[in-house]
N, C-alpha and C. Protein backbone atom coordinates (compact mmCIF):
# COMPACT_ATOMS: atom_id res chain seq x y z
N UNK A 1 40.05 -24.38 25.98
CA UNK A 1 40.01 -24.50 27.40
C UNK A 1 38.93 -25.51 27.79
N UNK A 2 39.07 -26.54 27.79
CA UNK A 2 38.17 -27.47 27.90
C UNK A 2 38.18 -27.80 29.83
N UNK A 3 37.03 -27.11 30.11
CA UNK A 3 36.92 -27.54 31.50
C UNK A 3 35.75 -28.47 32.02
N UNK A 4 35.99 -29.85 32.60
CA UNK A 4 35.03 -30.25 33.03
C UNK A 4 34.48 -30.12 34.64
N UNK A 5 33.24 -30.18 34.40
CA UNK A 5 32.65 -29.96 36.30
C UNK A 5 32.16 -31.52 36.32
N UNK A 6 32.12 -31.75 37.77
CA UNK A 6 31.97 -33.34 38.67
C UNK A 6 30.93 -32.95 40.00
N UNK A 7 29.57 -32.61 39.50
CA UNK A 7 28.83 -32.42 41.09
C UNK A 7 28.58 -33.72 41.89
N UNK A 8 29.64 -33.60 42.75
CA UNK A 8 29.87 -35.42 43.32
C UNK A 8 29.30 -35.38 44.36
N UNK A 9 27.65 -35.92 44.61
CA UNK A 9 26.46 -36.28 45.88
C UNK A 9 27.13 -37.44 46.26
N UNK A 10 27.86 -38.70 45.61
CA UNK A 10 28.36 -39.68 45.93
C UNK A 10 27.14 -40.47 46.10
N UNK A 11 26.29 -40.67 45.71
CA UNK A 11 25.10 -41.89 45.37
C UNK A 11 24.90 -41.63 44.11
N UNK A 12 24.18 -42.85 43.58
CA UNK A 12 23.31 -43.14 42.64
C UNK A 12 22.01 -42.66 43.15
N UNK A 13 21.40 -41.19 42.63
CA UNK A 13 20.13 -41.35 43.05
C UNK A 13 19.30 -41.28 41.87
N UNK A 14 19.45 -41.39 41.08
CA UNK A 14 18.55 -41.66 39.72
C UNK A 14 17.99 -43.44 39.86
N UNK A 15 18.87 -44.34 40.18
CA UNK A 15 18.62 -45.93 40.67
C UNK A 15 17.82 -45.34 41.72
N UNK A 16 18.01 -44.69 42.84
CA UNK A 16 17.16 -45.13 44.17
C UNK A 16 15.67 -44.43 43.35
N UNK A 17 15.29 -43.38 42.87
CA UNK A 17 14.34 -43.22 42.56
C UNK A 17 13.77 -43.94 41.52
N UNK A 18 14.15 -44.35 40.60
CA UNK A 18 13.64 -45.93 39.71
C UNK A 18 13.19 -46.81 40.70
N UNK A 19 13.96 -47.15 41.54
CA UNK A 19 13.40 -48.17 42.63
C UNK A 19 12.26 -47.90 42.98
N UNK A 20 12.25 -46.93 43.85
CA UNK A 20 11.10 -45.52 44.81
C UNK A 20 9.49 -46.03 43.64
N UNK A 21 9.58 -45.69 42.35
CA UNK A 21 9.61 -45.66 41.24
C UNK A 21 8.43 -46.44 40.56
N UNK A 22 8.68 -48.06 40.74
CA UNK A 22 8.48 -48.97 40.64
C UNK A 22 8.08 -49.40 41.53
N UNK A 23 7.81 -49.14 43.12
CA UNK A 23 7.38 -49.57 44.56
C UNK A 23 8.22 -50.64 44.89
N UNK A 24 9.25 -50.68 44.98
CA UNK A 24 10.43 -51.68 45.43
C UNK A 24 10.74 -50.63 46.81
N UNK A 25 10.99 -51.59 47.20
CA UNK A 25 11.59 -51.64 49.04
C UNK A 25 12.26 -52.14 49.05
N UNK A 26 13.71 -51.73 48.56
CA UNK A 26 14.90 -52.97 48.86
C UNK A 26 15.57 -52.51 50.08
N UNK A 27 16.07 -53.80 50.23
CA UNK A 27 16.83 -53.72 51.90
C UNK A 27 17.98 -53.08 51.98
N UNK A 28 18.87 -52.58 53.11
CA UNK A 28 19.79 -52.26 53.52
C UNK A 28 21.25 -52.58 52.45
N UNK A 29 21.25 -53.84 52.33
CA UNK A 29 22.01 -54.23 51.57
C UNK A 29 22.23 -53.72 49.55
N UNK A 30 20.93 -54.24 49.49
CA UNK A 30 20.72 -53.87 47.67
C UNK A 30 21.10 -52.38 47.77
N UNK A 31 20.29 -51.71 49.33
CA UNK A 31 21.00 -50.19 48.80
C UNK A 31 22.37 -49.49 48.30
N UNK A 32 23.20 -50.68 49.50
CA UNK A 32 24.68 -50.12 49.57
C UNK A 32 24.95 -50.17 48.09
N UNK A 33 24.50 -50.99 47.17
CA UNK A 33 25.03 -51.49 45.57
C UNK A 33 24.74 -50.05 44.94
N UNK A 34 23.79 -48.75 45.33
CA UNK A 34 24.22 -48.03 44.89
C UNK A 34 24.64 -46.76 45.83
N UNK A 35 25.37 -46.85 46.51
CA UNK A 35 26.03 -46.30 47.54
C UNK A 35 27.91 -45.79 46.97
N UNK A 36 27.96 -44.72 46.71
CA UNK A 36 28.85 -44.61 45.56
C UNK A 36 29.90 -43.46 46.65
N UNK A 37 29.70 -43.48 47.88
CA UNK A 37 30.36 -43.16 48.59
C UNK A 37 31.20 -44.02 49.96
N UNK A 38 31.05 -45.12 49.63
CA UNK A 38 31.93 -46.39 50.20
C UNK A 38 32.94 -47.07 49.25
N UNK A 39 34.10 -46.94 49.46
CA UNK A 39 34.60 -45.34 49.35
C UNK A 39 34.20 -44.27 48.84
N UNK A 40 34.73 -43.16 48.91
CA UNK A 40 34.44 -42.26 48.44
C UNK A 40 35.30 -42.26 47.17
N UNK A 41 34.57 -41.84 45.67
CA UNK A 41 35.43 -41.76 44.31
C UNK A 41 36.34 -40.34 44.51
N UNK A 42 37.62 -40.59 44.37
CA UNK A 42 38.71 -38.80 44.60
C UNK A 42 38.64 -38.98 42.96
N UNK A 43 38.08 -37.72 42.43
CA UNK A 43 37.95 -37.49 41.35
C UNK A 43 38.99 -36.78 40.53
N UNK A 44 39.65 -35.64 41.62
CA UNK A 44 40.31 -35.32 41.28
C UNK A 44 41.49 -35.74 41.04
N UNK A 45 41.81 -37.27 42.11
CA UNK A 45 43.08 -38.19 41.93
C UNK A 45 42.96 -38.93 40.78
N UNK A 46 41.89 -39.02 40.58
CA UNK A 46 41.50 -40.06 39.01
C UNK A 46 42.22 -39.31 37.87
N UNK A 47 41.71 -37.62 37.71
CA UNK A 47 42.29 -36.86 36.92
C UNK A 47 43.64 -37.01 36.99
N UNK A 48 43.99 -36.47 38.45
CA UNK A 48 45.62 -36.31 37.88
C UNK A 48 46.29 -37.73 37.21
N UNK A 49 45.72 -38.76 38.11
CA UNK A 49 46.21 -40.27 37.77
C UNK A 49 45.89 -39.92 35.75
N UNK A 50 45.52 -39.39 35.42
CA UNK A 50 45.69 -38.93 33.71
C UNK A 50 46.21 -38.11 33.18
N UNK A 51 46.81 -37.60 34.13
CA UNK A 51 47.60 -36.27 33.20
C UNK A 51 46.57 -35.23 33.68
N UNK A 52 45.38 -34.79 34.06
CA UNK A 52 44.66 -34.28 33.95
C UNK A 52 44.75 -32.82 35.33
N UNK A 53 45.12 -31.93 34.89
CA UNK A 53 44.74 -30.62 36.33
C UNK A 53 43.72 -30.88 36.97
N UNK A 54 43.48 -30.83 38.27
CA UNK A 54 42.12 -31.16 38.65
C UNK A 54 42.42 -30.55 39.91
N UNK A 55 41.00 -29.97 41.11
CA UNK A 55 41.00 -29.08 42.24
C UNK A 55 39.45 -29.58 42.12
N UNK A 56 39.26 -29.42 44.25
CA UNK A 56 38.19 -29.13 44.46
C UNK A 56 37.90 -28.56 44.65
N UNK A 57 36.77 -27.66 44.83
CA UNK A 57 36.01 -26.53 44.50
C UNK A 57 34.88 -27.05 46.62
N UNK A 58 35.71 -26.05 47.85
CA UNK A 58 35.24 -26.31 48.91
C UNK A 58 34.04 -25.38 48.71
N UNK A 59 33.62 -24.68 47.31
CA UNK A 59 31.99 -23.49 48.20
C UNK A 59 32.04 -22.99 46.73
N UNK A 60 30.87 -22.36 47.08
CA UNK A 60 30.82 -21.84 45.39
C UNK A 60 31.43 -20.52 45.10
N UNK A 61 32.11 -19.72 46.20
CA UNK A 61 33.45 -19.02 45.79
C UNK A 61 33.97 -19.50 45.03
N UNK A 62 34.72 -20.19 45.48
CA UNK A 62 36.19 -21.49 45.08
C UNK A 62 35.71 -21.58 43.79
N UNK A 63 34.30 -21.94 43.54
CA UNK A 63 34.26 -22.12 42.05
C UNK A 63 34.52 -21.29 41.57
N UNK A 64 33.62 -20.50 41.77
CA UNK A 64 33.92 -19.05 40.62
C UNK A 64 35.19 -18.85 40.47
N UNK A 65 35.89 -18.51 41.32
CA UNK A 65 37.57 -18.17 41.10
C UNK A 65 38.34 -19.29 40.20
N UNK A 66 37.43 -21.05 40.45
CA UNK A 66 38.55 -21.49 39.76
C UNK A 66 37.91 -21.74 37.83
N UNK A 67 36.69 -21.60 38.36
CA UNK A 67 36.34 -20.69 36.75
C UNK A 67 37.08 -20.19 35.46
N UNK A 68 37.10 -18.63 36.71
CA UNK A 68 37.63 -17.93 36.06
C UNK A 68 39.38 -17.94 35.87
N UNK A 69 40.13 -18.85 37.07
CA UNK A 69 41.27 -19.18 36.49
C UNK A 69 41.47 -20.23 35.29
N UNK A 70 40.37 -20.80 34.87
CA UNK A 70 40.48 -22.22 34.06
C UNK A 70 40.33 -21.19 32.98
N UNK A 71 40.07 -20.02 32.56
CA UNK A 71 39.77 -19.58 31.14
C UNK A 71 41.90 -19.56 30.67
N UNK A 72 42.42 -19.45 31.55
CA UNK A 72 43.90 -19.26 31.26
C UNK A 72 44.72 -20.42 31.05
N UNK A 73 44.10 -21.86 31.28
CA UNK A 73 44.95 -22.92 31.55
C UNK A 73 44.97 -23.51 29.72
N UNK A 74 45.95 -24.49 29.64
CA UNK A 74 45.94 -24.25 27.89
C UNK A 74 45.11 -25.92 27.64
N UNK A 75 45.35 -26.67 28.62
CA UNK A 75 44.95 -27.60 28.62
C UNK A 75 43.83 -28.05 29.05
N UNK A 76 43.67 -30.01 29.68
CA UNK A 76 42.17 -29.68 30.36
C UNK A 76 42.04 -29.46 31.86
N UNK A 77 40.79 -29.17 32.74
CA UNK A 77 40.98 -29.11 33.74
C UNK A 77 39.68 -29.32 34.43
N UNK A 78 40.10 -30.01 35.50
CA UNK A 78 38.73 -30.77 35.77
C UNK A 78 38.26 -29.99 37.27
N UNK A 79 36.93 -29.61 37.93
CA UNK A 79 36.28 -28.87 38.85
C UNK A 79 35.48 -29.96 39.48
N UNK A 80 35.96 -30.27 40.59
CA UNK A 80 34.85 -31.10 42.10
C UNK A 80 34.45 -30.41 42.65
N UNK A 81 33.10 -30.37 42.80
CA UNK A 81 32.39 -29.59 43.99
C UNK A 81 31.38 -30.96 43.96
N UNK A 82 31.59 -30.90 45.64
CA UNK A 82 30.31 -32.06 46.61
C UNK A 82 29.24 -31.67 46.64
N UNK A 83 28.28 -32.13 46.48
CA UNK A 83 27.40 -31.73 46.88
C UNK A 83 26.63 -33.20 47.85
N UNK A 84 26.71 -31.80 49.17
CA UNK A 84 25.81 -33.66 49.82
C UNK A 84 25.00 -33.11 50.77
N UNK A 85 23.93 -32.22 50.54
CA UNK A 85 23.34 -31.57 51.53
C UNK A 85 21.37 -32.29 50.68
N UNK A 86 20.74 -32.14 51.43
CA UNK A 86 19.31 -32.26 51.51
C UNK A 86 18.69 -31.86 50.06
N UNK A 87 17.83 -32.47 48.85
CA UNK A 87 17.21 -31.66 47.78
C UNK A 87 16.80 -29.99 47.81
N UNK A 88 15.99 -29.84 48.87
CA UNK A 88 15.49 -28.39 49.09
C UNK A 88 17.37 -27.08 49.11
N UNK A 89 18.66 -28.14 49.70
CA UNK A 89 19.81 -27.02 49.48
C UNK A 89 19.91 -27.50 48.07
N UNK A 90 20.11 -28.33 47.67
CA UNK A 90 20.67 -28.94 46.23
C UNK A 90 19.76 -27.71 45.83
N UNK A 91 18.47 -27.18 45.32
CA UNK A 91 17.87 -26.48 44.50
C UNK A 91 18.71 -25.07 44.37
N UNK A 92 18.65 -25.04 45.85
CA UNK A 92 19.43 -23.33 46.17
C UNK A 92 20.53 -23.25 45.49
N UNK A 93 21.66 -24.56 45.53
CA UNK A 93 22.81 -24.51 44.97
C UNK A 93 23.12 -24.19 43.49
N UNK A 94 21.49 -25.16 43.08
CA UNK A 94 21.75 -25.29 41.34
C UNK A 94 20.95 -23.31 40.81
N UNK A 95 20.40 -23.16 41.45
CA UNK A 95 19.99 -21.39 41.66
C UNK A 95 21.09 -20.53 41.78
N UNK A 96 22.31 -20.73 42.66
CA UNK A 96 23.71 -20.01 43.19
C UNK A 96 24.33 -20.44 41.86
N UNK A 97 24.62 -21.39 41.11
CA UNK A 97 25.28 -21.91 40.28
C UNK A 97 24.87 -21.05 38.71
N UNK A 98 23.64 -21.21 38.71
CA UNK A 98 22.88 -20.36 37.50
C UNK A 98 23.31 -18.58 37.76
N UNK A 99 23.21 -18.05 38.88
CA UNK A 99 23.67 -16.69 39.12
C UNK A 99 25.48 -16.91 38.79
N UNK A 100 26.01 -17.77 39.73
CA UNK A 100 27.57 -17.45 39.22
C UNK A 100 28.04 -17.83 37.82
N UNK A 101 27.30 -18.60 36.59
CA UNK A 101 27.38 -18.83 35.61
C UNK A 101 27.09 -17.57 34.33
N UNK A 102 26.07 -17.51 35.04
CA UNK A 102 25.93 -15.80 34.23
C UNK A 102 26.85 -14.73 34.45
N UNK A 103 27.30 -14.64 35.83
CA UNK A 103 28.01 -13.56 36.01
C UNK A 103 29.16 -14.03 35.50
N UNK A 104 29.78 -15.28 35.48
CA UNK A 104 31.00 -15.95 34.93
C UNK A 104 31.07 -15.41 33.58
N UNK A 105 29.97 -15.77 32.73
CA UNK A 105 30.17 -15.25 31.53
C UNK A 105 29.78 -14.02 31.18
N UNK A 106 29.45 -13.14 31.75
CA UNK A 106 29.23 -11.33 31.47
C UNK A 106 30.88 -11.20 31.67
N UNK A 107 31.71 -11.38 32.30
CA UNK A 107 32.94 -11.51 32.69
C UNK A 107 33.85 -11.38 31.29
């Protein structure tokens, strides 16, 4: 059951903080270069465009359930969940994620 997860913020922020980093101030422009939500990447269209099952995951319900439906699928299957809220929620999330992961696997 090979399932992959995609936590899609839609930036590069590992580049903006190298930048940050290094004391670079780049402009408006250099930013957009890592601006990875103009367009937005459909990840899950990429998958299917491979053969690949794929769903997004709107809350971290959705995950869990599609979790625990991916232990049944024979093939692969790929999990989007966005994340595009502020660092201080990102922490909470990756905290919610560690609780539904454990409980996923006591399961």
């Amino acid at each position: 059951m090979p399932v992959s997860w995609i936590f899609a913020n839609r930036r590069s922020a590992i580049l903006r903080h190298e930048l940050a980093h290094v004391g670079a101030n780049p402009r408006r422009t250099a930013l957009d270069l890592l601006d990875l939500g103009n367009p937005d990447l459909n990840w899950v269209r990429i998958a299917q465009g491979f053969g690949v099952e794929a769903v997004a995951a709107a809350d971290l319900g959705m995950l869990s359930d599609l979790l625990r439906a991916s232990l049944s699928r024979r093939g692969p299957f790929l999990i989007e969940l966005a994340v595009l809220r502020a660092w201080p929620a990102r922490l909470r999330l990756l905290t919610s994620l560690r609780a539904v992961g454990k409980s996923f696997v006591k399961r």
